[in-house]
PDB file of N, CA and C in Angstrom:
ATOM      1  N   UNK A   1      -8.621   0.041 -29.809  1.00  0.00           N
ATOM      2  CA  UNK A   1      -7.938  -0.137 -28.535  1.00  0.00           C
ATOM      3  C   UNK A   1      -8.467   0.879 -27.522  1.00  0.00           C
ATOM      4  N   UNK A   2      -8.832   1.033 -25.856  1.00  0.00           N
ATOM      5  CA  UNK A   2      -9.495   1.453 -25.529  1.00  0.00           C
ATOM      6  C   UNK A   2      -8.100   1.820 -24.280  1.00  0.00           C
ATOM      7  N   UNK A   3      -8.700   3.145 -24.064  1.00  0.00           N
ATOM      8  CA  UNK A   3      -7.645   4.305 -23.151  1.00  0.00           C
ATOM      9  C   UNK A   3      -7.132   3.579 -21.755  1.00  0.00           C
ATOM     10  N   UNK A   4      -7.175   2.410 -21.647  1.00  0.00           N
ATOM     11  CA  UNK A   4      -7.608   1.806 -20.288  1.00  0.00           C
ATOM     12  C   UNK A   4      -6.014   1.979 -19.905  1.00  0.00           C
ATOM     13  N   UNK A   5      -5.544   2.292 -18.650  1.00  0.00           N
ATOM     14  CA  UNK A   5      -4.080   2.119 -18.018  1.00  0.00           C
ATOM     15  C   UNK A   5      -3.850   0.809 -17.711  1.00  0.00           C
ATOM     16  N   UNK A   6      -2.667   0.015 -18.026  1.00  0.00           N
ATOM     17  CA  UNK A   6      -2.208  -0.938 -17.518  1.00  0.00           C
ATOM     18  C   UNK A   6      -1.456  -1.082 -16.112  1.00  0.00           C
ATOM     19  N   UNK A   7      -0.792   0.109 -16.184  1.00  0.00           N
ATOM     20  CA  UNK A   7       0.220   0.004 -14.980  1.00  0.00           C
ATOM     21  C   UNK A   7      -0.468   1.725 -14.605  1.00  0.00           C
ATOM     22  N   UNK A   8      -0.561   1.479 -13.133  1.00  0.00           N
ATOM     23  CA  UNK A   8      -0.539   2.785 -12.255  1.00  0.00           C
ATOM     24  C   UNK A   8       0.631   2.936 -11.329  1.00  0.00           C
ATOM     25  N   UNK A   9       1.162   4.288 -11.157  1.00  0.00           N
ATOM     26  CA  UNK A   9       2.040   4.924 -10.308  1.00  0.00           C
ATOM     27  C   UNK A   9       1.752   4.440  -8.885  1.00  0.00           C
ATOM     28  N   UNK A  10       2.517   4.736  -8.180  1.00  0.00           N
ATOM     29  CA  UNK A  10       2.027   4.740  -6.286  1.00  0.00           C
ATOM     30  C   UNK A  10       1.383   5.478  -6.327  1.00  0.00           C
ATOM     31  N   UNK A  11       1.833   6.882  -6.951  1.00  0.00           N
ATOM     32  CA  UNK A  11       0.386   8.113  -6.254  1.00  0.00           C
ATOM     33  C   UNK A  11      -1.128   7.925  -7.321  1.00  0.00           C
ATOM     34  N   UNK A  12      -1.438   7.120  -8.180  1.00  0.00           N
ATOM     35  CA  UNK A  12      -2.580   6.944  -8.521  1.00  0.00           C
ATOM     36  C   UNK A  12      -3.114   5.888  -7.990  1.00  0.00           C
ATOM     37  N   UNK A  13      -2.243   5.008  -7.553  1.00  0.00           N
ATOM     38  CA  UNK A  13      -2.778   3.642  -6.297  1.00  0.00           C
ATOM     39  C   UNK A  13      -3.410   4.475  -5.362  1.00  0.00           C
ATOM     40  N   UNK A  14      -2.840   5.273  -4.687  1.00  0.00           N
ATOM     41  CA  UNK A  14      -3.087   5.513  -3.412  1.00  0.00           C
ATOM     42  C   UNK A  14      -4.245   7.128  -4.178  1.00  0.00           C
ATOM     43  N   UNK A  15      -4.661   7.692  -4.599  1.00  0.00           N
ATOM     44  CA  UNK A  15      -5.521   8.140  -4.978  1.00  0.00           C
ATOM     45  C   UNK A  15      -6.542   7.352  -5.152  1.00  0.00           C
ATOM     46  N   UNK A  16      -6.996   6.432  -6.005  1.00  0.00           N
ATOM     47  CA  UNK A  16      -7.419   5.270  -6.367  1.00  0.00           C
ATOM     48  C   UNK A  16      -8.513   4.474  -5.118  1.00  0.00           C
ATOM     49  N   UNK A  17      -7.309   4.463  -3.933  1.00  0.00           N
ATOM     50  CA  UNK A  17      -7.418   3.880  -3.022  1.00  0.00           C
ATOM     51  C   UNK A  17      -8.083   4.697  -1.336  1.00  0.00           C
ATOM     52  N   UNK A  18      -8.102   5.801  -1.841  1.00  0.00           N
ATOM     53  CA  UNK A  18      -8.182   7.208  -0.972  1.00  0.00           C
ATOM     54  C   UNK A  18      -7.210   6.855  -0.047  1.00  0.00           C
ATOM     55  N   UNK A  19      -6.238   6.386  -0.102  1.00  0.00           N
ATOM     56  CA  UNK A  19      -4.816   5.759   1.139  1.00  0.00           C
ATOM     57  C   UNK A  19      -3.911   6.992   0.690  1.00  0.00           C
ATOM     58  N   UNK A  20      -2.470   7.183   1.819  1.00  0.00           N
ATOM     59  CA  UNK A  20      -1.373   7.402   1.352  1.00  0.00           C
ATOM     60  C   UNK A  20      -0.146   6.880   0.667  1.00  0.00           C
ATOM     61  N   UNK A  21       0.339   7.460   0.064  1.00  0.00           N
ATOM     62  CA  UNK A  21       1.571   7.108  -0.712  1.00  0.00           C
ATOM     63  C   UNK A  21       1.934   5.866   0.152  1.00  0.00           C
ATOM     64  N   UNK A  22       2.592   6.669   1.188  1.00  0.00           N
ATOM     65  CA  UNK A  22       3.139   5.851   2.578  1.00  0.00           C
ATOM     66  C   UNK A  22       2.241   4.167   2.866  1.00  0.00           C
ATOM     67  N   UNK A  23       0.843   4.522   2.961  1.00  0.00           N
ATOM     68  CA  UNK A  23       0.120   3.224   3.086  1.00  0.00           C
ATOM     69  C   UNK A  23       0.654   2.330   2.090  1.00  0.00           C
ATOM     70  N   UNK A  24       0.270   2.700   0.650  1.00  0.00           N
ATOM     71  CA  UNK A  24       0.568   1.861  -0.605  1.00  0.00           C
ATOM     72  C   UNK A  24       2.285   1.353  -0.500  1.00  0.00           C
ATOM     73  N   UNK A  25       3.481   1.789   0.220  1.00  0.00           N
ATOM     74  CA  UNK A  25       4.370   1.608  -0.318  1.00  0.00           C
ATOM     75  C   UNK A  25       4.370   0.066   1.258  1.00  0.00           C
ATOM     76  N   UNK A  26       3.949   0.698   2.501  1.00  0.00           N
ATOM     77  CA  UNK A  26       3.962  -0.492   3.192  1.00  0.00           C
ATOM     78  C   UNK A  26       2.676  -1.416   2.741  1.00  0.00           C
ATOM     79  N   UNK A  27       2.195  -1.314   1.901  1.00  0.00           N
ATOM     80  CA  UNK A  27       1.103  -3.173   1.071  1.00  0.00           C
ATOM     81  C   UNK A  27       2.057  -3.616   0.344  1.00  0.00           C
ATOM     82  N   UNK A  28       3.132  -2.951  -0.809  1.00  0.00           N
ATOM     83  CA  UNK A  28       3.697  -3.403  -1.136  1.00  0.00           C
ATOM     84  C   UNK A  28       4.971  -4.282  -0.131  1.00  0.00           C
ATOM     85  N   UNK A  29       5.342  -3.887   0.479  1.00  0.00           N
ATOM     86  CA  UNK A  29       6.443  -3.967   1.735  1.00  0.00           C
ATOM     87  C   UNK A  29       5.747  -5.486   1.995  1.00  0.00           C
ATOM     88  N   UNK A  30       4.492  -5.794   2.314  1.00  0.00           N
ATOM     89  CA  UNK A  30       4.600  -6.581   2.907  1.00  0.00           C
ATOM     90  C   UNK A  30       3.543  -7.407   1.560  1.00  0.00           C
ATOM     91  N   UNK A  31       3.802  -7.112   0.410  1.00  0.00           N
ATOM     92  CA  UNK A  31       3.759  -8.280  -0.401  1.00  0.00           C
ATOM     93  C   UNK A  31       2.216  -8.352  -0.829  1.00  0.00           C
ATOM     94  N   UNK A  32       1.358  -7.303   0.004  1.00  0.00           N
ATOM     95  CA  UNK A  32      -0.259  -7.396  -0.182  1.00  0.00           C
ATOM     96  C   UNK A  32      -0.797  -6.556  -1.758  1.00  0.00           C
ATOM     97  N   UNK A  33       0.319  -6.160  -2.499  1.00  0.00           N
ATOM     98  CA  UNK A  33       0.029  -5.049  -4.210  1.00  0.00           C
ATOM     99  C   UNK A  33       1.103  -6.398  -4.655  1.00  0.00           C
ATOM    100  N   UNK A  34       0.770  -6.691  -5.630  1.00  0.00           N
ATOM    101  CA  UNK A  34       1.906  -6.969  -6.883  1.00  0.00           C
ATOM    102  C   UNK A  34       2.308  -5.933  -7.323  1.00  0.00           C
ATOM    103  N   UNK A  35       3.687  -5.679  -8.033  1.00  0.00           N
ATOM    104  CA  UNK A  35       4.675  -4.734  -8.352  1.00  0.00           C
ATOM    105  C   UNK A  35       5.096  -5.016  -9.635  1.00  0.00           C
ATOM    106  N   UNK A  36       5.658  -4.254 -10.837  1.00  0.00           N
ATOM    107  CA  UNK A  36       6.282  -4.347 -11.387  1.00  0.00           C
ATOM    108  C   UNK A  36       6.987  -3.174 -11.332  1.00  0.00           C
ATOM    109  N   UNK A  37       8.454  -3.384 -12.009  1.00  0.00           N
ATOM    110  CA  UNK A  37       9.909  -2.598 -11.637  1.00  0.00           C
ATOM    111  C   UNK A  37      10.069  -2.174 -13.092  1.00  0.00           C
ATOM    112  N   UNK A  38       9.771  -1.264 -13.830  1.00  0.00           N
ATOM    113  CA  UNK A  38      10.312  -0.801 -15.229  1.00  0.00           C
ATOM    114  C   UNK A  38      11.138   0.277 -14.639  1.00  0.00           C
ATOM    115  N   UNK A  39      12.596   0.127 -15.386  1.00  0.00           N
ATOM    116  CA  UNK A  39      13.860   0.946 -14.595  1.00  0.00           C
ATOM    117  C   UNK A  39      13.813   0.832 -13.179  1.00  0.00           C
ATOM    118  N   UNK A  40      13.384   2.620 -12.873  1.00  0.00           N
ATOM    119  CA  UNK A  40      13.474   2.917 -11.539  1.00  0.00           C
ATOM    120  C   UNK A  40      11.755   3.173 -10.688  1.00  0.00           C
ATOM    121  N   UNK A  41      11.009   2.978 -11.894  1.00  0.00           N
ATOM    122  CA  UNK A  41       9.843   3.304 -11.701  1.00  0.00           C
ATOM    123  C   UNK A  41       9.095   2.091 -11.101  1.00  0.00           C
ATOM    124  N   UNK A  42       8.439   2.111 -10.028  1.00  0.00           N
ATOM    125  CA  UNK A  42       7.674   1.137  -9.555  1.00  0.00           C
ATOM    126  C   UNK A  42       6.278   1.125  -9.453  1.00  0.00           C
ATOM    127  N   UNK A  43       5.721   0.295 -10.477  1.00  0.00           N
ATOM    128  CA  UNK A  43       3.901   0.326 -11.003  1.00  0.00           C
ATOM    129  C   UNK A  43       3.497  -0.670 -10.615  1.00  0.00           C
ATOM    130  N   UNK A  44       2.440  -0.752 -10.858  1.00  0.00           N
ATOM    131  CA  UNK A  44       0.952  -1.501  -9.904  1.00  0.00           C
ATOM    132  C   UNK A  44       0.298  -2.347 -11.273  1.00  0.00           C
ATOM    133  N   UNK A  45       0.292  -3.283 -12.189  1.00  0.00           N
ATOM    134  CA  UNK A  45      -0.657  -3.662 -12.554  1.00  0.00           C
ATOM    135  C   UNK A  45      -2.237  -3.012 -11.788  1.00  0.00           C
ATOM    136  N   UNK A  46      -2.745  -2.479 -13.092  1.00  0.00           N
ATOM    137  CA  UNK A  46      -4.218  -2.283 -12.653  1.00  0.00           C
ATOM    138  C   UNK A  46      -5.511  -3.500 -12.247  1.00  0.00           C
ATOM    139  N   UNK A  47      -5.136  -5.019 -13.180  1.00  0.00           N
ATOM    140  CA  UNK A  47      -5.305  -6.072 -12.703  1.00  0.00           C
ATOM    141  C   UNK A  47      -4.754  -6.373 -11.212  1.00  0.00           C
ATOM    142  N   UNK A  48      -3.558  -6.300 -10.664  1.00  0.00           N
ATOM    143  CA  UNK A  48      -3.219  -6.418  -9.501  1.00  0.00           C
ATOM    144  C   UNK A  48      -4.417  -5.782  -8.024  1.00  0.00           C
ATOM    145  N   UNK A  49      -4.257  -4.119  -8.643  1.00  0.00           N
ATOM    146  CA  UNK A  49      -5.046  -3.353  -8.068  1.00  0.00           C
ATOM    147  C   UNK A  49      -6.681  -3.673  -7.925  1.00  0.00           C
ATOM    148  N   UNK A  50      -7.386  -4.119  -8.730  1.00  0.00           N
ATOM    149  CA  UNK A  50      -8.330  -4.907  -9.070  1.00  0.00           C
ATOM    150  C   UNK A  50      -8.564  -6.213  -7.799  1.00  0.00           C
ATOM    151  N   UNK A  51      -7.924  -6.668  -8.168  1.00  0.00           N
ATOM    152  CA  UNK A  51      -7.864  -8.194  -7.013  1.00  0.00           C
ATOM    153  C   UNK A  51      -7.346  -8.038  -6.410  1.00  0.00           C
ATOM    154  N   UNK A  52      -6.344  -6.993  -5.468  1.00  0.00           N
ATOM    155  CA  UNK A  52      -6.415  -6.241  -4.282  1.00  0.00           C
ATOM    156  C   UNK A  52      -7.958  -5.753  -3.583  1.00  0.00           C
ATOM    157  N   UNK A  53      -8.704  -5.220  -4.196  1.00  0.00           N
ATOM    158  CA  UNK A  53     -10.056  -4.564  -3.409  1.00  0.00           C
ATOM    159  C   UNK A  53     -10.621  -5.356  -3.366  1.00  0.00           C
ATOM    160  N   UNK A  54     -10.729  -6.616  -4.400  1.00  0.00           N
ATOM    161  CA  UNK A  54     -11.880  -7.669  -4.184  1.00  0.00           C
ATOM    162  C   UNK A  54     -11.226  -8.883  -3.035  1.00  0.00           C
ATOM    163  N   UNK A  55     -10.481  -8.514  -2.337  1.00  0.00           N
ATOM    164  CA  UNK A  55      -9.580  -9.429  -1.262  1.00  0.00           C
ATOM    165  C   UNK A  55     -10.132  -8.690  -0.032  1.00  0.00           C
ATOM    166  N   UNK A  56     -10.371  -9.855   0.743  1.00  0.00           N
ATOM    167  CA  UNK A  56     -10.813  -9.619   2.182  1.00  0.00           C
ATOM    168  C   UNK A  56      -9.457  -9.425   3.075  1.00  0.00           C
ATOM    169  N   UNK A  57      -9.448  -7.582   3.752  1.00  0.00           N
ATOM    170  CA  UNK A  57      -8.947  -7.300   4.495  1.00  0.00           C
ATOM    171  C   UNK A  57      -8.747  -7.141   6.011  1.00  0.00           C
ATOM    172  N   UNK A  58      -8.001  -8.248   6.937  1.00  0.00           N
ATOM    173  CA  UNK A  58      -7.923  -7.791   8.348  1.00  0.00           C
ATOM    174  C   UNK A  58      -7.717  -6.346   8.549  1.00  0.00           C
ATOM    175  N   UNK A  59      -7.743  -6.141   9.985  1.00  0.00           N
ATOM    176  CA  UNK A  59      -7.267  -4.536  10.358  1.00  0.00           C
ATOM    177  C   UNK A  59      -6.100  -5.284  11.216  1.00  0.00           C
ATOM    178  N   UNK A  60      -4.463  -4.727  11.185  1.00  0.00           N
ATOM    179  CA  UNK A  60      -3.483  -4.928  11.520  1.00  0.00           C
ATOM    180  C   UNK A  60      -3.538  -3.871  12.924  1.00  0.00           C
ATOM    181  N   UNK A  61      -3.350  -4.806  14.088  1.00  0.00           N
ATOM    182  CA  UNK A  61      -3.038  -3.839  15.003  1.00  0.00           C
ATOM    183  C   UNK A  61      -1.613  -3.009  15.118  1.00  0.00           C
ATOM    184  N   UNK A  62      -1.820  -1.726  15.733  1.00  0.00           N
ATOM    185  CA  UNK A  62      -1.171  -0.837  15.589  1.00  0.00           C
ATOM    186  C   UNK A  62      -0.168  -1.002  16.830  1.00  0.00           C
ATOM    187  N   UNK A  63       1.189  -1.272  16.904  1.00  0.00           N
ATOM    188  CA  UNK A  63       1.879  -1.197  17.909  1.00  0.00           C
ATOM    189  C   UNK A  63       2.348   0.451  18.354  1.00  0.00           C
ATOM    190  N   UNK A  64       1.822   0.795  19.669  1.00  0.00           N
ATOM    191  CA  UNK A  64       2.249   2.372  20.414  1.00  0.00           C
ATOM    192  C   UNK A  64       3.940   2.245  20.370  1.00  0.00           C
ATOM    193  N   UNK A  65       4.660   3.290  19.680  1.00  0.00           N
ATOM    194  CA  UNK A  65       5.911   3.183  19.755  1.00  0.00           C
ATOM    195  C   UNK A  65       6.390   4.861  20.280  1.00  0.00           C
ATOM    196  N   UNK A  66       5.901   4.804  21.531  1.00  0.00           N
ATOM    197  CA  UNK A  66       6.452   6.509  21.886  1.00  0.00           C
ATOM    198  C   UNK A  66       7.537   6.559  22.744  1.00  0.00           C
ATOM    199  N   UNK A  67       8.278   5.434  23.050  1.00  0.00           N
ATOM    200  CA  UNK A  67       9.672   5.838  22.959  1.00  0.00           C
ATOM    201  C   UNK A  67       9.494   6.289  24.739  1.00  0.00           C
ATOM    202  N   UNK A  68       8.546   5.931  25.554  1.00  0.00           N
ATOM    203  CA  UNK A  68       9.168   6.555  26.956  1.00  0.00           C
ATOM    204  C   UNK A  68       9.117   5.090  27.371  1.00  0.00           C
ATOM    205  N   UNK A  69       9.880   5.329  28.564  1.00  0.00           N
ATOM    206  CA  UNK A  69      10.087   4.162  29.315  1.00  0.00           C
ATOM    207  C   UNK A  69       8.787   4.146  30.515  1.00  0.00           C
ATOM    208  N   UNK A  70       8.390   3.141  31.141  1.00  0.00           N
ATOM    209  CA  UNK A  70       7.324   2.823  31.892  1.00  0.00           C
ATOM    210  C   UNK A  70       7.639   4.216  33.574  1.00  0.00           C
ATOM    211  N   UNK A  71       6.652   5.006  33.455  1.00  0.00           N
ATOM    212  CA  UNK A  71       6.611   6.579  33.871  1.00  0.00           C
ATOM    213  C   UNK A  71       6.371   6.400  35.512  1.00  0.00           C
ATOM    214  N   UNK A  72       5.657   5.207  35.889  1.00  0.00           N
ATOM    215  CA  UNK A  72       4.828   5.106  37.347  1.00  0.00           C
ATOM    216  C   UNK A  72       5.632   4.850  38.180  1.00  0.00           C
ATOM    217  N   UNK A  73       5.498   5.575  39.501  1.00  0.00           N
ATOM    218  CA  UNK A  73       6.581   5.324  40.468  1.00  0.00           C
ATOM    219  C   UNK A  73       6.327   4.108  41.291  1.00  0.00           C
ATOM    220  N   UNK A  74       7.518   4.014  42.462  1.00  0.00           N
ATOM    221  CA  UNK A  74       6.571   2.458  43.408  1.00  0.00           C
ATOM    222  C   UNK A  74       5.667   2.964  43.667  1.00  0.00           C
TER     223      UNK A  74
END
């Protein structure tokens, strides 16, 4: 039987992935990682992770959310 991991953590996804925690938890959020739930612990099939990288990724535009209201006078 050979040392291979089945299931990875978030922080070895996102190591893995050179991403943050934070990145990996919004792919999951929006359904782009398969998940599995043992207890409280939430893992990554390494198959999942796998056919994640070999999937063609858009770049999601970034909505500016700084919270001022429109600054210019008449």
């Amino acid at each position: 039987m050979t040392n291979t991991k089945l299931l990875m953590s978030k922080r070895e996804v996102a190591s893995a992935l050179s991403v943050s925690v934070r990145t990996v938890e919004n792919l999951i959020f929006r359904k782009e990682l398969v998940v599995r739930k043992i207890g409280r612990r939430t893992l990554v099939p390494a198959t999942a992770l796998k056919s994640f990288v070999r999937r063609n990724h858009e770049t999601q535009p970034r909505v500016a959310t700084t919270g001022l209201a429109n600054t210019e006078g008449p």
